[in-house]
PDB file of N, CA and C in Angstrom:
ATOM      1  N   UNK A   1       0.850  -1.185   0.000  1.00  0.00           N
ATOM      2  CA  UNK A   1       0.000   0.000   0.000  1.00  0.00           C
ATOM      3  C   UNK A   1       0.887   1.236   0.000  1.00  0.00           C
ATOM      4  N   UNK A   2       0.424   2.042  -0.737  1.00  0.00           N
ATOM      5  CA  UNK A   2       1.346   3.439  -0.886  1.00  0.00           C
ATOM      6  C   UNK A   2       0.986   4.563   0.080  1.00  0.00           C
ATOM      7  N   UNK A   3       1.726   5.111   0.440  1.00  0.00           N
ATOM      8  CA  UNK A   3       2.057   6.194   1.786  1.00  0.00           C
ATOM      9  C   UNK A   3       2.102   7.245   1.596  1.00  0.00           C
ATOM     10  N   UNK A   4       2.023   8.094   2.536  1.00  0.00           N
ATOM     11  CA  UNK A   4       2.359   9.556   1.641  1.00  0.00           C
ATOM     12  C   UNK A   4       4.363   9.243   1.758  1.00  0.00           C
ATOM     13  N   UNK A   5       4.536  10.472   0.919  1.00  0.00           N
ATOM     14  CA  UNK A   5       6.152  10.243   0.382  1.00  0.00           C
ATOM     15  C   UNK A   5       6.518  11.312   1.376  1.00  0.00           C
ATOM     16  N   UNK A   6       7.565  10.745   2.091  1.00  0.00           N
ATOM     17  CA  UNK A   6       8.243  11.679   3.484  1.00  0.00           C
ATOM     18  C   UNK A   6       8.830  12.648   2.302  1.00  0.00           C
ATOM     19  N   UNK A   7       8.670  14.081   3.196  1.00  0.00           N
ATOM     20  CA  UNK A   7       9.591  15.151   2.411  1.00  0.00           C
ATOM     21  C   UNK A   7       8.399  16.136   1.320  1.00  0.00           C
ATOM     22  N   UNK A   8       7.734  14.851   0.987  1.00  0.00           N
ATOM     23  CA  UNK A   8       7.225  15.717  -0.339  1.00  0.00           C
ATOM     24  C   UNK A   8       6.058  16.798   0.080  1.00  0.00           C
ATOM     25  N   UNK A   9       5.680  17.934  -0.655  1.00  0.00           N
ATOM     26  CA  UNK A   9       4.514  19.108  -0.106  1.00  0.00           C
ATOM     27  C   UNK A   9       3.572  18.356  -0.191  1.00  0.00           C
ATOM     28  N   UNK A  10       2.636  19.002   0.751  1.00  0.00           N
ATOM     29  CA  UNK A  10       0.854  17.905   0.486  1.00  0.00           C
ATOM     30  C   UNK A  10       0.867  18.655  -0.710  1.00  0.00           C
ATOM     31  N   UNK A  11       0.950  19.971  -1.542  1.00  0.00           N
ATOM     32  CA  UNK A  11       0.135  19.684  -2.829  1.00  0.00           C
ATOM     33  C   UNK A  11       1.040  19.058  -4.065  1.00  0.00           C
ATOM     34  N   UNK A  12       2.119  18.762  -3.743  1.00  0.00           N
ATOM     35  CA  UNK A  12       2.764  17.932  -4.657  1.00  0.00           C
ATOM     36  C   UNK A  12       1.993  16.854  -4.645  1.00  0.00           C
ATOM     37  N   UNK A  13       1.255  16.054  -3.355  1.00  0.00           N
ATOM     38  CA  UNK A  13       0.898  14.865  -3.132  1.00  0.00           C
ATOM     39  C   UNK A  13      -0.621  14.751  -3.653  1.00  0.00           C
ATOM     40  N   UNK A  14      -0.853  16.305  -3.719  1.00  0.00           N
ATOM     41  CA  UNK A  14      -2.317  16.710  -3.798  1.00  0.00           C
ATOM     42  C   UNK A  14      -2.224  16.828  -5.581  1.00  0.00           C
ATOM     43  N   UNK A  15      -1.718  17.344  -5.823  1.00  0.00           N
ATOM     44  CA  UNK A  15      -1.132  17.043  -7.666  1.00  0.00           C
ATOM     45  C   UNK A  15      -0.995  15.645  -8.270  1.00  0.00           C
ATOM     46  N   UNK A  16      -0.280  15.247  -7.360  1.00  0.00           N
ATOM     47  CA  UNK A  16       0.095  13.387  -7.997  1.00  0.00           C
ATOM     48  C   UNK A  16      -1.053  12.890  -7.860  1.00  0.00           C
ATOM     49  N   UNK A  17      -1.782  12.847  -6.747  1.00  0.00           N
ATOM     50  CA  UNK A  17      -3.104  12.374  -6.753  1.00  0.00           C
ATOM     51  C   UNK A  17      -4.098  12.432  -7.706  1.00  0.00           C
ATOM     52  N   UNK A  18      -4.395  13.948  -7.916  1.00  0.00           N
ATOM     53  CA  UNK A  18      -4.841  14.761  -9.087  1.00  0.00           C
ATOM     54  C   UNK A  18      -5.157  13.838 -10.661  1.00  0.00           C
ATOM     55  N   UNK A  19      -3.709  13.653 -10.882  1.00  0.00           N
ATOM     56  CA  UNK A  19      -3.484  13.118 -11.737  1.00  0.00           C
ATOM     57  C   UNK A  19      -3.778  11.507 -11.987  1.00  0.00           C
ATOM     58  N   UNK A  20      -3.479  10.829 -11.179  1.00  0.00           N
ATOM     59  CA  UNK A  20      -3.726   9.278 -11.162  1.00  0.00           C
ATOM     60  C   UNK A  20      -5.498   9.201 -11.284  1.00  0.00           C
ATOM     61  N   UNK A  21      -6.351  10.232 -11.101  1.00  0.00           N
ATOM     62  CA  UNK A  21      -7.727   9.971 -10.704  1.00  0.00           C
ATOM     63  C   UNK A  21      -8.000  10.433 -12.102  1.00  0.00           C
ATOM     64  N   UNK A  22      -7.553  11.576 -12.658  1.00  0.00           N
ATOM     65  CA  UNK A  22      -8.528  11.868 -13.681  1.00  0.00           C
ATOM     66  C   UNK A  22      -8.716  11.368 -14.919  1.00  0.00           C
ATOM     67  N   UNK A  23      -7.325  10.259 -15.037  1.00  0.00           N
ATOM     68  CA  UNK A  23      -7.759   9.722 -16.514  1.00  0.00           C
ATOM     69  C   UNK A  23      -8.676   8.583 -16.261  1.00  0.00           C
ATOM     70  N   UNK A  24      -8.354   7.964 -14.734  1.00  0.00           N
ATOM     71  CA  UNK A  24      -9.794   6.836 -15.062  1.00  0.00           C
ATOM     72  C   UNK A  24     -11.431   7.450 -14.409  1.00  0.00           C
ATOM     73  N   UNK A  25     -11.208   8.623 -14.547  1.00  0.00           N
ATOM     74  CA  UNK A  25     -12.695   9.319 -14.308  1.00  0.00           C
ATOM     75  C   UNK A  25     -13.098   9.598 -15.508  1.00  0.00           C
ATOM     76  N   UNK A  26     -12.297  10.330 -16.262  1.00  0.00           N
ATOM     77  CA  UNK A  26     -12.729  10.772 -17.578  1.00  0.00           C
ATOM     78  C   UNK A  26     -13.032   9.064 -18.724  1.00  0.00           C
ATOM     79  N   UNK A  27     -12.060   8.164 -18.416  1.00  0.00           N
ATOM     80  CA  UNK A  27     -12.871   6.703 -19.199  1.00  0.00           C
ATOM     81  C   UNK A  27     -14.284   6.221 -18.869  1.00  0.00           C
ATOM     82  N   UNK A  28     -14.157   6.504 -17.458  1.00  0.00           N
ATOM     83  CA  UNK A  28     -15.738   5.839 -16.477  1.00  0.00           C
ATOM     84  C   UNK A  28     -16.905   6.795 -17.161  1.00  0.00           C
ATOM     85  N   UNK A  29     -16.346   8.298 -17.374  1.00  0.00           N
ATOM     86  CA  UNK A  29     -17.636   8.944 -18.031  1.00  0.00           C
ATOM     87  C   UNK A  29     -17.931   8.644 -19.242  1.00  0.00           C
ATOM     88  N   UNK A  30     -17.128   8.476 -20.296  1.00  0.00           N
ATOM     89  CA  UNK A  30     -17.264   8.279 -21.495  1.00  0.00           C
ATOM     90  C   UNK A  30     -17.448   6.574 -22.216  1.00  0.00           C
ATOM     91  N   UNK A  31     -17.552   5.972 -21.408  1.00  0.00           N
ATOM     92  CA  UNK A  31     -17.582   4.492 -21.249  1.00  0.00           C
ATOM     93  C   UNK A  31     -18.605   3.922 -20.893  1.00  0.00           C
ATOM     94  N   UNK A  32     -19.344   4.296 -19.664  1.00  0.00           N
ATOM     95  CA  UNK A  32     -20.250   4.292 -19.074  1.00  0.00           C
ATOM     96  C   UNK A  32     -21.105   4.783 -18.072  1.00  0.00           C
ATOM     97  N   UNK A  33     -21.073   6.407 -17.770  1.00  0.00           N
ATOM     98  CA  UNK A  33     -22.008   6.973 -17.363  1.00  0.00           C
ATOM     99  C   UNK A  33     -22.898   7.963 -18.478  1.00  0.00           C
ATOM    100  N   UNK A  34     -21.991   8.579 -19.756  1.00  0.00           N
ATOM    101  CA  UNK A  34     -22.346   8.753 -20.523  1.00  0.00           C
ATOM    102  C   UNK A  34     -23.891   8.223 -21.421  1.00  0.00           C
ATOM    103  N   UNK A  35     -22.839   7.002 -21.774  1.00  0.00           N
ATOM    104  CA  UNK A  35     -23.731   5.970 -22.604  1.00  0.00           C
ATOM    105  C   UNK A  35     -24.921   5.547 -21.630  1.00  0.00           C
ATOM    106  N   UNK A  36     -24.962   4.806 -20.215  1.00  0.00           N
ATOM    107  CA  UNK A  36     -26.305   5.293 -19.650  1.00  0.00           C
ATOM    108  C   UNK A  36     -26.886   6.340 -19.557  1.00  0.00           C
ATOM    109  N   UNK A  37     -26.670   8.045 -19.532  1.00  0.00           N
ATOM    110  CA  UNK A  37     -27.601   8.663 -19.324  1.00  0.00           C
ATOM    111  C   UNK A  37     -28.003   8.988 -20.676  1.00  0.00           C
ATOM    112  N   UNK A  38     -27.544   8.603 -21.851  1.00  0.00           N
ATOM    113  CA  UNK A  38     -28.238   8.507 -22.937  1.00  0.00           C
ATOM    114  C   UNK A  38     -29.476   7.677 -23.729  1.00  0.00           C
ATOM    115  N   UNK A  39     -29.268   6.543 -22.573  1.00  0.00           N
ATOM    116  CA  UNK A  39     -30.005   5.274 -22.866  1.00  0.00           C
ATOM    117  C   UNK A  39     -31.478   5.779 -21.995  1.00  0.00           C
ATOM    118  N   UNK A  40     -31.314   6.491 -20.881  1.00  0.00           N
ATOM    119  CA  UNK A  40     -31.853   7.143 -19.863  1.00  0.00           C
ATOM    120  C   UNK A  40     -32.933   7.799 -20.476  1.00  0.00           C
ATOM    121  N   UNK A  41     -32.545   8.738 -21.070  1.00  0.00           N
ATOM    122  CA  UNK A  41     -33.072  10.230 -22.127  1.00  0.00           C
ATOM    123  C   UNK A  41     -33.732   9.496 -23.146  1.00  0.00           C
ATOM    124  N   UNK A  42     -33.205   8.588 -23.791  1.00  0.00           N
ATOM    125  CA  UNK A  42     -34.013   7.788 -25.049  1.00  0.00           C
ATOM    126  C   UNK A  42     -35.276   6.694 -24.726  1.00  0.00           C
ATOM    127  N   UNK A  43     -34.799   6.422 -23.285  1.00  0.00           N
ATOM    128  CA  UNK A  43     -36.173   5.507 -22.567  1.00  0.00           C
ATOM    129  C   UNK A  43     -37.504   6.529 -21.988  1.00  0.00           C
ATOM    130  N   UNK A  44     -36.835   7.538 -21.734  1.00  0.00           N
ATOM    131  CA  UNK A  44     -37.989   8.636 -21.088  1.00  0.00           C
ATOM    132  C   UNK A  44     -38.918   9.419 -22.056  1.00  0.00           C
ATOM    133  N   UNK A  45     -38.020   9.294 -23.584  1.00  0.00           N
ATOM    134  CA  UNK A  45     -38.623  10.412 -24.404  1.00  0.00           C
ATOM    135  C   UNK A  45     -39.410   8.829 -25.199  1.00  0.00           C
ATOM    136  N   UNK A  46     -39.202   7.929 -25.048  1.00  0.00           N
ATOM    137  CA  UNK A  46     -39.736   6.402 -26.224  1.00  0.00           C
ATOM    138  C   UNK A  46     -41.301   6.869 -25.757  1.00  0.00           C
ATOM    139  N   UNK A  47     -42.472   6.298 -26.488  1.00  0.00           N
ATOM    140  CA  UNK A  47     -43.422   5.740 -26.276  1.00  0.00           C
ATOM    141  C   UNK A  47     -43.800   4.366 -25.552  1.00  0.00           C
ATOM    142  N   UNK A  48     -44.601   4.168 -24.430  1.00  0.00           N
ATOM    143  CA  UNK A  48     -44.840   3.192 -23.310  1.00  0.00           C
ATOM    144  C   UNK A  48     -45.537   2.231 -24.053  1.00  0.00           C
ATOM    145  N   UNK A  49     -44.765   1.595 -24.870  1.00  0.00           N
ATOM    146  CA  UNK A  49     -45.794   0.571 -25.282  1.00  0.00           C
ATOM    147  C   UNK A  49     -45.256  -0.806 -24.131  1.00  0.00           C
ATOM    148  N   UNK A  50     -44.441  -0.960 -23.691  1.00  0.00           N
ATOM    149  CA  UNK A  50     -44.178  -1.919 -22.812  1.00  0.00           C
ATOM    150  C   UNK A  50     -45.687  -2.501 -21.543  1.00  0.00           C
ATOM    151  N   UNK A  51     -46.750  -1.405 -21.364  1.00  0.00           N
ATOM    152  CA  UNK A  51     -47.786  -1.617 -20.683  1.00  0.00           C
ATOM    153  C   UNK A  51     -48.652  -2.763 -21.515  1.00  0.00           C
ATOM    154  N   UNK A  52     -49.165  -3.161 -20.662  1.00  0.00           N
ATOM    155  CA  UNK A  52     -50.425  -4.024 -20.749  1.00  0.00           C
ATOM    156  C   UNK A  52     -51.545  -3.402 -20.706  1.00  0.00           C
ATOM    157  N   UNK A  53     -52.709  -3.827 -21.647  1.00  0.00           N
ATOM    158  CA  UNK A  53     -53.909  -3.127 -21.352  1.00  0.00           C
ATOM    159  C   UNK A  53     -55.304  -3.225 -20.385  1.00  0.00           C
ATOM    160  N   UNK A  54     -55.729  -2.751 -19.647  1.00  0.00           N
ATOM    161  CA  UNK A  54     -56.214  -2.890 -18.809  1.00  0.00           C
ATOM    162  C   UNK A  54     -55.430  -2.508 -17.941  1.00  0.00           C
TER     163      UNK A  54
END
Protein backbone atom coordinates (compact mmCIF):
# COMPACT_ATOMS: atom_id res chain seq x y z
CA UNK A 1 0.00 0.00 0.00
CA UNK A 2 1.35 3.44 -0.89
CA UNK A 3 2.06 6.19 1.79
CA UNK A 4 2.36 9.56 1.64
CA UNK A 5 6.15 10.24 0.38
CA UNK A 6 8.24 11.68 3.48
CA UNK A 7 9.59 15.15 2.41
CA UNK A 8 7.23 15.72 -0.34
CA UNK A 9 4.51 19.11 -0.11
CA UNK A 10 0.85 17.90 0.49
CA UNK A 11 0.14 19.68 -2.83
CA UNK A 12 2.76 17.93 -4.66
CA UNK A 13 0.90 14.87 -3.13
CA UNK A 14 -2.32 16.71 -3.80
CA UNK A 15 -1.13 17.04 -7.67
CA UNK A 16 0.09 13.39 -8.00
CA UNK A 17 -3.10 12.37 -6.75
CA UNK A 18 -4.84 14.76 -9.09
CA UNK A 19 -3.48 13.12 -11.74
CA UNK A 20 -3.73 9.28 -11.16
CA UNK A 21 -7.73 9.97 -10.70
CA UNK A 22 -8.53 11.87 -13.68
CA UNK A 23 -7.76 9.72 -16.51
CA UNK A 24 -9.79 6.84 -15.06
CA UNK A 25 -12.70 9.32 -14.31
CA UNK A 26 -12.73 10.77 -17.58
CA UNK A 27 -12.87 6.70 -19.20
CA UNK A 28 -15.74 5.84 -16.48
CA UNK A 29 -17.64 8.94 -18.03
CA UNK A 30 -17.26 8.28 -21.49
CA UNK A 31 -17.58 4.49 -21.25
CA UNK A 32 -20.25 4.29 -19.07
CA UNK A 33 -22.01 6.97 -17.36
CA UNK A 34 -22.35 8.75 -20.52
CA UNK A 35 -23.73 5.97 -22.60
CA UNK A 36 -26.31 5.29 -19.65
CA UNK A 37 -27.60 8.66 -19.32
CA UNK A 38 -28.24 8.51 -22.94
CA UNK A 39 -30.01 5.27 -22.87
CA UNK A 40 -31.85 7.14 -19.86
CA UNK A 41 -33.07 10.23 -22.13
CA UNK A 42 -34.01 7.79 -25.05
CA UNK A 43 -36.17 5.51 -22.57
CA UNK A 44 -37.99 8.64 -21.09
CA UNK A 45 -38.62 10.41 -24.40
CA UNK A 46 -39.74 6.40 -26.22
CA UNK A 47 -43.42 5.74 -26.28
CA UNK A 48 -44.84 3.19 -23.31
CA UNK A 49 -45.79 0.57 -25.28
CA UNK A 50 -44.18 -1.92 -22.81
CA UNK A 51 -47.79 -1.62 -20.68
CA UNK A 52 -50.43 -4.02 -20.75
CA UNK A 53 -53.91 -3.13 -21.35
CA UNK A 54 -56.21 -2.89 -18.81
Amino acid sequence: MLGPTPGAHPLVQALASALLVIGPAALSWQLIEKPALNLKARRLLAPDTARLPG
